[in-house]
Protein backbone atom coordinates (compact mmCIF):
# COMPACT_ATOMS: atom_id res chain seq x y z
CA UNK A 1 0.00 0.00 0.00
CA UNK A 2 1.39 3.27 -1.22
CA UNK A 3 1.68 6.01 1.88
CA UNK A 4 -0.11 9.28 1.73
CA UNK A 5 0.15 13.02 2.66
CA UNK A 6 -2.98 13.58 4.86
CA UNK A 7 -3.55 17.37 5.36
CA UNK A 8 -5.25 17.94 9.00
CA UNK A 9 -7.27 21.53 9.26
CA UNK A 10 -8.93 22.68 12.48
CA UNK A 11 -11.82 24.92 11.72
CA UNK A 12 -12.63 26.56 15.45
CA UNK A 13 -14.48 29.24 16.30
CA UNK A 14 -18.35 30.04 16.64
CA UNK A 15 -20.44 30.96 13.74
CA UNK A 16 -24.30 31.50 14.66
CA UNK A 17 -26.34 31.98 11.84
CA UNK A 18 -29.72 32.10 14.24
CA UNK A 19 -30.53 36.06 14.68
CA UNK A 20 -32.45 35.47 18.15
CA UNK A 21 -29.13 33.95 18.86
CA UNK A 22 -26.77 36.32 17.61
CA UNK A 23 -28.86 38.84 19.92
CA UNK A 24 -28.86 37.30 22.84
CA UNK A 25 -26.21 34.39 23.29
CA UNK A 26 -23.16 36.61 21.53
CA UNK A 27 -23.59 39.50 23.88
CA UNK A 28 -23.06 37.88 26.66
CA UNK A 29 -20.12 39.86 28.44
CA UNK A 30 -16.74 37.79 27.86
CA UNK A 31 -17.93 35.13 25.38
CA UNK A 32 -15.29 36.32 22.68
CA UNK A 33 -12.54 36.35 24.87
CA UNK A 34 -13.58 32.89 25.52
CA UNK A 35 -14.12 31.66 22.02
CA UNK A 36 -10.66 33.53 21.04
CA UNK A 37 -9.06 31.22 24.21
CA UNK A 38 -11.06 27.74 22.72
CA UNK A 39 -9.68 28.60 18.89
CA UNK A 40 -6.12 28.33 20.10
CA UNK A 41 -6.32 24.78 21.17
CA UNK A 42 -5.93 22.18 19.35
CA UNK A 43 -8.71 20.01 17.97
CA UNK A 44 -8.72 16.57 20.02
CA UNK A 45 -10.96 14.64 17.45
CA UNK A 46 -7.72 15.99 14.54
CA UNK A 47 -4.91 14.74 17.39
CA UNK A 48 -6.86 11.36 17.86
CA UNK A 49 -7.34 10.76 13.89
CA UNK A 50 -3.66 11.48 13.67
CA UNK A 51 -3.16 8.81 16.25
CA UNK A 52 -5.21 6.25 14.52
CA UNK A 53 -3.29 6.72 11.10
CA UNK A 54 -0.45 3.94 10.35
CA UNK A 55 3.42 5.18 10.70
CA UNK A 56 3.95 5.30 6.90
CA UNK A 57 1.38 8.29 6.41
CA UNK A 58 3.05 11.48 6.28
CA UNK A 59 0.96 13.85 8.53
CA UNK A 60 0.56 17.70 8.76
CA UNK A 61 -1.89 19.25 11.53
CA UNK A 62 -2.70 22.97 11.01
């Protein structure tokens, strides 16, 4: 089996397309400090699909 270059992206962040909840949930005081703090870690379900993936693969994780 040939190996392959599997490209890992993390796409974080909090996109509300609702209006009632745009209105209400996004103006709570702090919550984009918050989401700013979750986007900078990294994506757990990305790490653990690296994991899984045989030694030959050649992975990148951005």
């Amino acid at each position: 089996m040939k190996a392959m270059k599997i490209g890992l992206i993390a796409m974080s962040g909090v996109r509300a397309w609702d209006t009632e909840l745009l209105e209400l949930a996004l103006s709570m005081p702090g919550f984009v400090e918050r989401n700013e703090l979750i986007a900078q870690l990294p994506s757990l379900g990305l790490l653990t699909l690296a994991g899984c993936t045989p030694a030959s693969d050649e992975i990148s994780y951005s």
